[in-house]
C-alpha atoms as a PDB file:
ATOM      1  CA  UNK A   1     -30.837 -17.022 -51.165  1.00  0.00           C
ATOM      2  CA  UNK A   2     -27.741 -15.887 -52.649  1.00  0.00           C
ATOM      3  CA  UNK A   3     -28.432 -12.304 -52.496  1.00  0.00           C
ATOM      4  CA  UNK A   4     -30.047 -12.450 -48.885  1.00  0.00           C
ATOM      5  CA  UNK A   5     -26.406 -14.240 -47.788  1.00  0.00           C
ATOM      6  CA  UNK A   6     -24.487 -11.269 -49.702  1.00  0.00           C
ATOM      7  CA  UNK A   7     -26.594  -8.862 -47.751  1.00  0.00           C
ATOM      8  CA  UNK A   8     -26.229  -9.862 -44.454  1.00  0.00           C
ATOM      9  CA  UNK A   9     -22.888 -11.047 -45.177  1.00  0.00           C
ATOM     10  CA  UNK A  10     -21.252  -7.630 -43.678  1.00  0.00           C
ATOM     11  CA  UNK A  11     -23.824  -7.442 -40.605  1.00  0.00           C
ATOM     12  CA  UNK A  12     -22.033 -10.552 -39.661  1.00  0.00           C
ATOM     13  CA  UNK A  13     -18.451  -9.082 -40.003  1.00  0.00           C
ATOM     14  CA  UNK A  14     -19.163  -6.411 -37.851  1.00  0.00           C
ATOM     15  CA  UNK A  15     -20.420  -8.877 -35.020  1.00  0.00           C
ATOM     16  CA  UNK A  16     -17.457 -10.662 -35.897  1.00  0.00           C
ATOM     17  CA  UNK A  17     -15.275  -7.886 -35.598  1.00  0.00           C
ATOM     18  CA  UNK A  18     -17.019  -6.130 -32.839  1.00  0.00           C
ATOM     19  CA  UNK A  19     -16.504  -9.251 -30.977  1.00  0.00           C
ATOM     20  CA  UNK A  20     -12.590  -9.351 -31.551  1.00  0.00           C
ATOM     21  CA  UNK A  21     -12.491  -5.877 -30.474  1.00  0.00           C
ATOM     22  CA  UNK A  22     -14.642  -6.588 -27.146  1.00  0.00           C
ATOM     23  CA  UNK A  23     -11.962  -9.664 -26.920  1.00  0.00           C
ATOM     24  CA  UNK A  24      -9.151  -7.516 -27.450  1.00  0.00           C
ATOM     25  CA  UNK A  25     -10.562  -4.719 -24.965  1.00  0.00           C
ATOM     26  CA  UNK A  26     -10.780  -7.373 -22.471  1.00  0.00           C
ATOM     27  CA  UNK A  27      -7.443  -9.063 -22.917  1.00  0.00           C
ATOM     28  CA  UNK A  28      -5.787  -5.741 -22.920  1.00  0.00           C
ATOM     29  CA  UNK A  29      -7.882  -4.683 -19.208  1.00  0.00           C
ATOM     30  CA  UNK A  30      -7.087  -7.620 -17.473  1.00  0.00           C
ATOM     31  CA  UNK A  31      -3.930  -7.307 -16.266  1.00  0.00           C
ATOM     32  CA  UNK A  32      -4.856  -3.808 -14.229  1.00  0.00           C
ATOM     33  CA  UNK A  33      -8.227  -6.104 -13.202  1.00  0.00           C
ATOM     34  CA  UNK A  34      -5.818  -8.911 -11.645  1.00  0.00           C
ATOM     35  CA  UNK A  35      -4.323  -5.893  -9.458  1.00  0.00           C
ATOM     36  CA  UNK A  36      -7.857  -5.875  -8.074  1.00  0.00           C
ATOM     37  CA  UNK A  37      -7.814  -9.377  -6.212  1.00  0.00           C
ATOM     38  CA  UNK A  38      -9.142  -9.447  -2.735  1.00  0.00           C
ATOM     39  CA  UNK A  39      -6.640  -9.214   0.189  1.00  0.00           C
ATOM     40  CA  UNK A  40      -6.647 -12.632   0.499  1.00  0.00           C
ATOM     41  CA  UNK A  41      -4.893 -12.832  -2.495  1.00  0.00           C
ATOM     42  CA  UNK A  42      -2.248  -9.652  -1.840  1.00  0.00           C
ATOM     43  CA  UNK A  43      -1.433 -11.474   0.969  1.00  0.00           C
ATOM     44  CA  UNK A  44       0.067 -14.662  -1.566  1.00  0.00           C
ATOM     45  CA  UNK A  45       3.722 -14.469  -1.740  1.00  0.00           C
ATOM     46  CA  UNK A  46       3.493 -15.933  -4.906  1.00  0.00           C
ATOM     47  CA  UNK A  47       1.439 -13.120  -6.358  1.00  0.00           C
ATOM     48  CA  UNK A  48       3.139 -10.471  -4.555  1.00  0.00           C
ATOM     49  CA  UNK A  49       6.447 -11.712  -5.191  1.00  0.00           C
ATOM     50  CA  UNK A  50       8.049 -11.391  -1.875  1.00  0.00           C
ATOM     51  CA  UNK A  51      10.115 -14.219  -0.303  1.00  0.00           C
ATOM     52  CA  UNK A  52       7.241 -16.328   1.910  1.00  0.00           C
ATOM     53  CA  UNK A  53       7.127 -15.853   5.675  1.00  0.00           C
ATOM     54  CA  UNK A  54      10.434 -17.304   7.433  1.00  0.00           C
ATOM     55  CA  UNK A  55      12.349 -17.975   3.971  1.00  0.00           C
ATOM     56  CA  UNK A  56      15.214 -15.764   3.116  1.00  0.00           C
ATOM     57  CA  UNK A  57      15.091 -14.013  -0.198  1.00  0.00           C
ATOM     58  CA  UNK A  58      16.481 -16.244  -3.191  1.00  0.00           C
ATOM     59  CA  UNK A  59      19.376 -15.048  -6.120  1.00  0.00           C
ATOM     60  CA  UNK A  60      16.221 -13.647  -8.104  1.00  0.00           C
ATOM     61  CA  UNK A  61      14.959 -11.648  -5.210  1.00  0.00           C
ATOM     62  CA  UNK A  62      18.195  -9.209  -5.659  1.00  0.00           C
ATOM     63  CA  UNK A  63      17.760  -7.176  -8.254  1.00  0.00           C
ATOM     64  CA  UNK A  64      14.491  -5.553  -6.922  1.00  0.00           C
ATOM     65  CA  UNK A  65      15.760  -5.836  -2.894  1.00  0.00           C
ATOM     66  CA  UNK A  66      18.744  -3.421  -4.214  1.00  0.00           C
ATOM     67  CA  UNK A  67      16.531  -1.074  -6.025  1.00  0.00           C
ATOM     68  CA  UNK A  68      13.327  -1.147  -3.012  1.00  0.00           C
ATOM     69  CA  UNK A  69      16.327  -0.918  -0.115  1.00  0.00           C
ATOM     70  CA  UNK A  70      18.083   2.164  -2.246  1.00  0.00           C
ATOM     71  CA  UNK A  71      14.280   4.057  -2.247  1.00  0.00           C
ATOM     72  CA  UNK A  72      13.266   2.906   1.262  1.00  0.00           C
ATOM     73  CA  UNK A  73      16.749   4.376   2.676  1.00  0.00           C
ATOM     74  CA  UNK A  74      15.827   7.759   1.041  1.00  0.00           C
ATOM     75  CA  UNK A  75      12.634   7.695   2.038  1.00  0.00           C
ATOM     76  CA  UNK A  76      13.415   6.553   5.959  1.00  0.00           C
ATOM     77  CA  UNK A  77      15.848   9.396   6.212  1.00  0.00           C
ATOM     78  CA  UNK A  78      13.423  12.052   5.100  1.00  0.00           C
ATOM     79  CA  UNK A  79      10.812  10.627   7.294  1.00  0.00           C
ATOM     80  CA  UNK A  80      13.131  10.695  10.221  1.00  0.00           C
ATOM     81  CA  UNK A  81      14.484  14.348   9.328  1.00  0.00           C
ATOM     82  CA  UNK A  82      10.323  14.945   9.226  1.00  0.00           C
ATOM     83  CA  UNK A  83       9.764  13.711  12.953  1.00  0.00           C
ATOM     84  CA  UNK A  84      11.663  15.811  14.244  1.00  0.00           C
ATOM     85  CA  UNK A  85       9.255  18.517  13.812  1.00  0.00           C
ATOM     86  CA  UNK A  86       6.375  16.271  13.534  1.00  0.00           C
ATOM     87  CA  UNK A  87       2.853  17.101  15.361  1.00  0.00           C
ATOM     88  CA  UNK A  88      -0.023  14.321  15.855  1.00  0.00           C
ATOM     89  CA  UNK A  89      -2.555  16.744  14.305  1.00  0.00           C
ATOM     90  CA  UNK A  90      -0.737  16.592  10.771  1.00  0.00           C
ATOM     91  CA  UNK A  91      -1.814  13.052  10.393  1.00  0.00           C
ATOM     92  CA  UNK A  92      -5.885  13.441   9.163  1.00  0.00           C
ATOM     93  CA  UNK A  93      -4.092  15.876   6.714  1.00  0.00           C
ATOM     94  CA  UNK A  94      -1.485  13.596   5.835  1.00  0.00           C
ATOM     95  CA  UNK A  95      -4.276  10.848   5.177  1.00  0.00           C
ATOM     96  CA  UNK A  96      -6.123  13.555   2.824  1.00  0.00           C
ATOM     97  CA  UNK A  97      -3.323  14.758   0.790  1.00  0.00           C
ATOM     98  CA  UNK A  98      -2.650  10.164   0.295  1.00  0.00           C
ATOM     99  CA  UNK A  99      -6.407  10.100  -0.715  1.00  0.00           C
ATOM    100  CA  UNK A 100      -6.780  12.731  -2.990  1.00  0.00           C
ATOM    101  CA  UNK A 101      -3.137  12.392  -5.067  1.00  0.00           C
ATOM    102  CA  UNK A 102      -3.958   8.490  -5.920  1.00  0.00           C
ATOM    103  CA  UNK A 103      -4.326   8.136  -9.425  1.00  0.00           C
ATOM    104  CA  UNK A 104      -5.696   4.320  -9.602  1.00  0.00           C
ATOM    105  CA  UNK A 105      -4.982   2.045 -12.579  1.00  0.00           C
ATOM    106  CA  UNK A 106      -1.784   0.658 -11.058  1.00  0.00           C
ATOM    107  CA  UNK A 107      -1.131  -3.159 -12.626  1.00  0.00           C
ATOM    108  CA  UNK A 108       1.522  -3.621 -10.305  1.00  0.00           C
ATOM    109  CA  UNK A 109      -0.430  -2.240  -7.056  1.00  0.00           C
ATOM    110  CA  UNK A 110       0.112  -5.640  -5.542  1.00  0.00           C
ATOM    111  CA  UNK A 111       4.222  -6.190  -5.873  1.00  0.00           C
ATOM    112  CA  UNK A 112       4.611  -2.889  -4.770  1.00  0.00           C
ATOM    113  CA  UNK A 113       2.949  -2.686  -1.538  1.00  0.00           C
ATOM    114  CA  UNK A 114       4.234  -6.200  -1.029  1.00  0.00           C
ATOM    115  CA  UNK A 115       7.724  -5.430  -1.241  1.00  0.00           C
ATOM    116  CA  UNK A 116       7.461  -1.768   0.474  1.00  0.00           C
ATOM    117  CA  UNK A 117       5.950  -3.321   3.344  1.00  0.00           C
ATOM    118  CA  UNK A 118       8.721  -6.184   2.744  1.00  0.00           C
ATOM    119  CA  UNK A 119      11.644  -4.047   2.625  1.00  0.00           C
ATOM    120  CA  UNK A 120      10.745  -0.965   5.042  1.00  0.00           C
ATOM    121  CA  UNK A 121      11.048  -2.826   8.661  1.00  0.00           C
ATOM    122  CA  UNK A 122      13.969  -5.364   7.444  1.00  0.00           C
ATOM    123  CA  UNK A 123      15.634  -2.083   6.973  1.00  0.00           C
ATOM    124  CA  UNK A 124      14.376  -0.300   9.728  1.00  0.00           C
ATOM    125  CA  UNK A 125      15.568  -2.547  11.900  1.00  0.00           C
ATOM    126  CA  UNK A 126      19.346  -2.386  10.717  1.00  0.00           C
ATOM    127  CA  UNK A 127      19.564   1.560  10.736  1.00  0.00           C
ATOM    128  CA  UNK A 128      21.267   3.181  13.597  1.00  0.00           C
ATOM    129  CA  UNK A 129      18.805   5.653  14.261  1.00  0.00           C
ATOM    130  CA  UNK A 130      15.510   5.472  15.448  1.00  0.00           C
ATOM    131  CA  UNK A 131      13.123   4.183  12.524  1.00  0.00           C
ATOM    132  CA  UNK A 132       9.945   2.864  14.760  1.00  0.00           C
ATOM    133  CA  UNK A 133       6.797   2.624  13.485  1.00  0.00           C
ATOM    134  CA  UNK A 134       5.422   5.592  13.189  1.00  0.00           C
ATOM    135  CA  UNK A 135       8.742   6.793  11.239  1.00  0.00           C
ATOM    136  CA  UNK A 136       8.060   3.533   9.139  1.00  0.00           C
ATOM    137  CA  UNK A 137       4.576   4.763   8.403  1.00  0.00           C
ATOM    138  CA  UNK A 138       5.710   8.029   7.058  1.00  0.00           C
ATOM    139  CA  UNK A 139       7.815   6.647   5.223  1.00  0.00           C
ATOM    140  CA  UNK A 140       5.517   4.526   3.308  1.00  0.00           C
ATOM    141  CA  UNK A 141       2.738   6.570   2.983  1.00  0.00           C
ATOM    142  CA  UNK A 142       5.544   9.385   1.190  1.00  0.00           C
ATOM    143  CA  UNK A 143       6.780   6.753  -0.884  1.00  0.00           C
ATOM    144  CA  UNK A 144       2.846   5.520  -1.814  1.00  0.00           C
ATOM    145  CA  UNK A 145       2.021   8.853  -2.245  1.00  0.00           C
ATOM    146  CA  UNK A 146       5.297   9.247  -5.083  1.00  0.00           C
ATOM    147  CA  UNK A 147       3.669   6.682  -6.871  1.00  0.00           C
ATOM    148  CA  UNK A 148      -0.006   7.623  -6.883  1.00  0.00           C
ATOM    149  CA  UNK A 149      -1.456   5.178  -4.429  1.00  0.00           C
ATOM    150  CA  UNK A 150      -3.777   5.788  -1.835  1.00  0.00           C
ATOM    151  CA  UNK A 151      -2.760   5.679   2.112  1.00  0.00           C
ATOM    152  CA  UNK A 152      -4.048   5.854   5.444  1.00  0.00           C
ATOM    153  CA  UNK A 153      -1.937   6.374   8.500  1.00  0.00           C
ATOM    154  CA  UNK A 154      -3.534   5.028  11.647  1.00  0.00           C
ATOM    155  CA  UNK A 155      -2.912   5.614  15.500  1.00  0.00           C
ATOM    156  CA  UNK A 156      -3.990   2.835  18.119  1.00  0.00           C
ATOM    157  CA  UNK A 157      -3.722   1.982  21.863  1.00  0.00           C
ATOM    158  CA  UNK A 158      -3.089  -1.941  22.372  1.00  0.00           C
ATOM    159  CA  UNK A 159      -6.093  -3.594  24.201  1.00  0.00           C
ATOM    160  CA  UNK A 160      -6.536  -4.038  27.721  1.00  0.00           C
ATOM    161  CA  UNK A 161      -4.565  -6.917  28.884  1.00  0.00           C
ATOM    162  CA  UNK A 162      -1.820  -8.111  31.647  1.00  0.00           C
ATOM    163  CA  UNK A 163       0.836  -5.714  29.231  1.00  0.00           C
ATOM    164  CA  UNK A 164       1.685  -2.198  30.092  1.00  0.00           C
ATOM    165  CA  UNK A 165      -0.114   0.569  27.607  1.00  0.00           C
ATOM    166  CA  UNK A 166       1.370   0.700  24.299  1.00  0.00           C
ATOM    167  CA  UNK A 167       0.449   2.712  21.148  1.00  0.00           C
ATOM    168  CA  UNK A 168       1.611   2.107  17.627  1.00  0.00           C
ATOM    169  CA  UNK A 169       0.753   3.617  14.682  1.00  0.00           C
ATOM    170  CA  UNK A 170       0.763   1.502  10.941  1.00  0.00           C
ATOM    171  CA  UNK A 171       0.214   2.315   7.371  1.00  0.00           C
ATOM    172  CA  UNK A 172      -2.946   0.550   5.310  1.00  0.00           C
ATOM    173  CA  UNK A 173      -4.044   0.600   1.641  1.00  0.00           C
ATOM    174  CA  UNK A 174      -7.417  -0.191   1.887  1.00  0.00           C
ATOM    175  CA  UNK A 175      -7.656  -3.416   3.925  1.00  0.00           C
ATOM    176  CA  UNK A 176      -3.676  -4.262   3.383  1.00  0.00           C
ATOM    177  CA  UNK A 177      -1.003  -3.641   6.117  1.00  0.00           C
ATOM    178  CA  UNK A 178       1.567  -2.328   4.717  1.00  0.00           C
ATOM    179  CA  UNK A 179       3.682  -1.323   7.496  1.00  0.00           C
ATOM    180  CA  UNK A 180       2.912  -1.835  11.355  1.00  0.00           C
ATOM    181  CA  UNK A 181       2.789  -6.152  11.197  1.00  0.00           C
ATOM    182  CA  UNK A 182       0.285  -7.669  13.335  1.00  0.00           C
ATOM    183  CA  UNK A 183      -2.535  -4.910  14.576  1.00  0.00           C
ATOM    184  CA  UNK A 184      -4.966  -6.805  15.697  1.00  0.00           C
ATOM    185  CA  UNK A 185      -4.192  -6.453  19.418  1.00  0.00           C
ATOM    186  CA  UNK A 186      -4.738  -2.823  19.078  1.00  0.00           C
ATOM    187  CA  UNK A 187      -8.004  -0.090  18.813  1.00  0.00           C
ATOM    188  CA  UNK A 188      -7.608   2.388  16.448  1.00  0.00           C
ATOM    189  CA  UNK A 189      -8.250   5.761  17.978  1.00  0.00           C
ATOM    190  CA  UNK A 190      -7.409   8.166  14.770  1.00  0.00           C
ATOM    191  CA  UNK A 191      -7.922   6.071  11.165  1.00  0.00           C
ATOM    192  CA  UNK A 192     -10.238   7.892   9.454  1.00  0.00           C
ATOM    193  CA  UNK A 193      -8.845  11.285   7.611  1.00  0.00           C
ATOM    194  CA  UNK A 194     -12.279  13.259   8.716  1.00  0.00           C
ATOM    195  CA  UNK A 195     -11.296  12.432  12.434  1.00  0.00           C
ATOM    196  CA  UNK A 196     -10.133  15.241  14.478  1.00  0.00           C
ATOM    197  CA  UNK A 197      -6.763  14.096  17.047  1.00  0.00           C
ATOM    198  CA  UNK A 198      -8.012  12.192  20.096  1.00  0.00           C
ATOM    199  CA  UNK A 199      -8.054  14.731  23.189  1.00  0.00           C
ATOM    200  CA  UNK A 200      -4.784  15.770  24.288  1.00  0.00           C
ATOM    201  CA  UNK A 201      -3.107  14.481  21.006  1.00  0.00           C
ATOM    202  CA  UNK A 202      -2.948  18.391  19.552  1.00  0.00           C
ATOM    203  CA  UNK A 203       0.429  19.188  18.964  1.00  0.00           C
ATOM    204  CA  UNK A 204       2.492  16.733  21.135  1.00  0.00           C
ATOM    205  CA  UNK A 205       4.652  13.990  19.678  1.00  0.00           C
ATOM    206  CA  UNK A 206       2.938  11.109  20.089  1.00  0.00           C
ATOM    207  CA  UNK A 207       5.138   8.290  22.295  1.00  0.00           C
ATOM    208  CA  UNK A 208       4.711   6.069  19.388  1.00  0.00           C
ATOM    209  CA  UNK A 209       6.902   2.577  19.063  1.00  0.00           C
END
């Protein structure tokens, strides 16, 4: 008994240890899995850690509001220097170039598109120049793009109803907003980065805002 216990002594260390190492490999991988929660969850201020909806931002909320307001500055001046020679047809491009520079395996996918999409209109709306939506979207999507993460830029009409016509155009990673607010009152008409420019869209600047 002795000797069957001696040899099957080291087939049971390396179940042993190939079940630390499966423990480790999954201790080490879940962080970056966490950053693949539904968008139910991205959408938790507590997980995205972004001050909740109609609460101002808190003494611990500074140090990253300073750094994400210095970047989204940059990044809404270049977009705005960029409109001025931007042309609707740019946009499926635009949406390619997004899709094919993401990298992936970013832990802290969540907290930033939280606090991109947190910071870019709060600014936007205290700039003197015209920083819309569409100039919100671009600059997003350059920022996301910086950083290796996947964007779409999308282009709707708002739905019939007793309003005049409107369009507005918003930024989305995957099924997360992260610039444009509430969409749901408007049909896309270019969203997909294999769509060609609706019809009369060619090289006019789209009245976007």
């Amino acid at each position: 008994m002795t000797d069957i216990a001696v040899r099957y002594a080291p087939e049971r260390n390396r179940k042993v240890k190939s079940g630390l190492a499966l423990s480790d490999t999954w201790q080490a991988a879940r962080p970056c899995a966490m950053a693949a929660r539904t968008h139910r969850h991205m959408m938790n201020s507590a997980q995205t850690h972004i001050p909740a909806e109609g609460q101002k931002p808190t003494l611990g909320d500074l140090g990253w509001l300073a750094a994400y307001g210095l970047r989204a500055l940059a990044e809404l001046i270049r977009a705005r220097i960029a409109f001025a020679s931007f042309e609707t047809r740019t946009i499926p491009e635009r949406n390619r170039r997004a899709q094919e520079a993401a990298t992936g395996g970013d832990c802290q996918l969540e907290r930033r598109l939280a606090r991109i999409g947190y910071v870019i209109p709060r600014l936007s709306d205290r700039l003197p120049w015209r920083s819309d939506c569409l100039i919100q979207a671009m600059a997003a999507q350059n920022w996301l793009l910086s950083l290796g993460i996947a964007s779409e830029m999308r282009i709707g009409v708002e739905l019939p109803s007793d309003a005049p016509f409107g369009a507005h155009a918003w930024l989305v990673h995957g099924d997360f907003v992260v610039t444009g607010g509430d969409i749901d009152r408007y049909a896309p008409i270019l969203s997909d980065s294999e769509q060609d420019p609706a019809p009369g869209t060619g090289t006019d600047r789209p009245k976007i805002g």
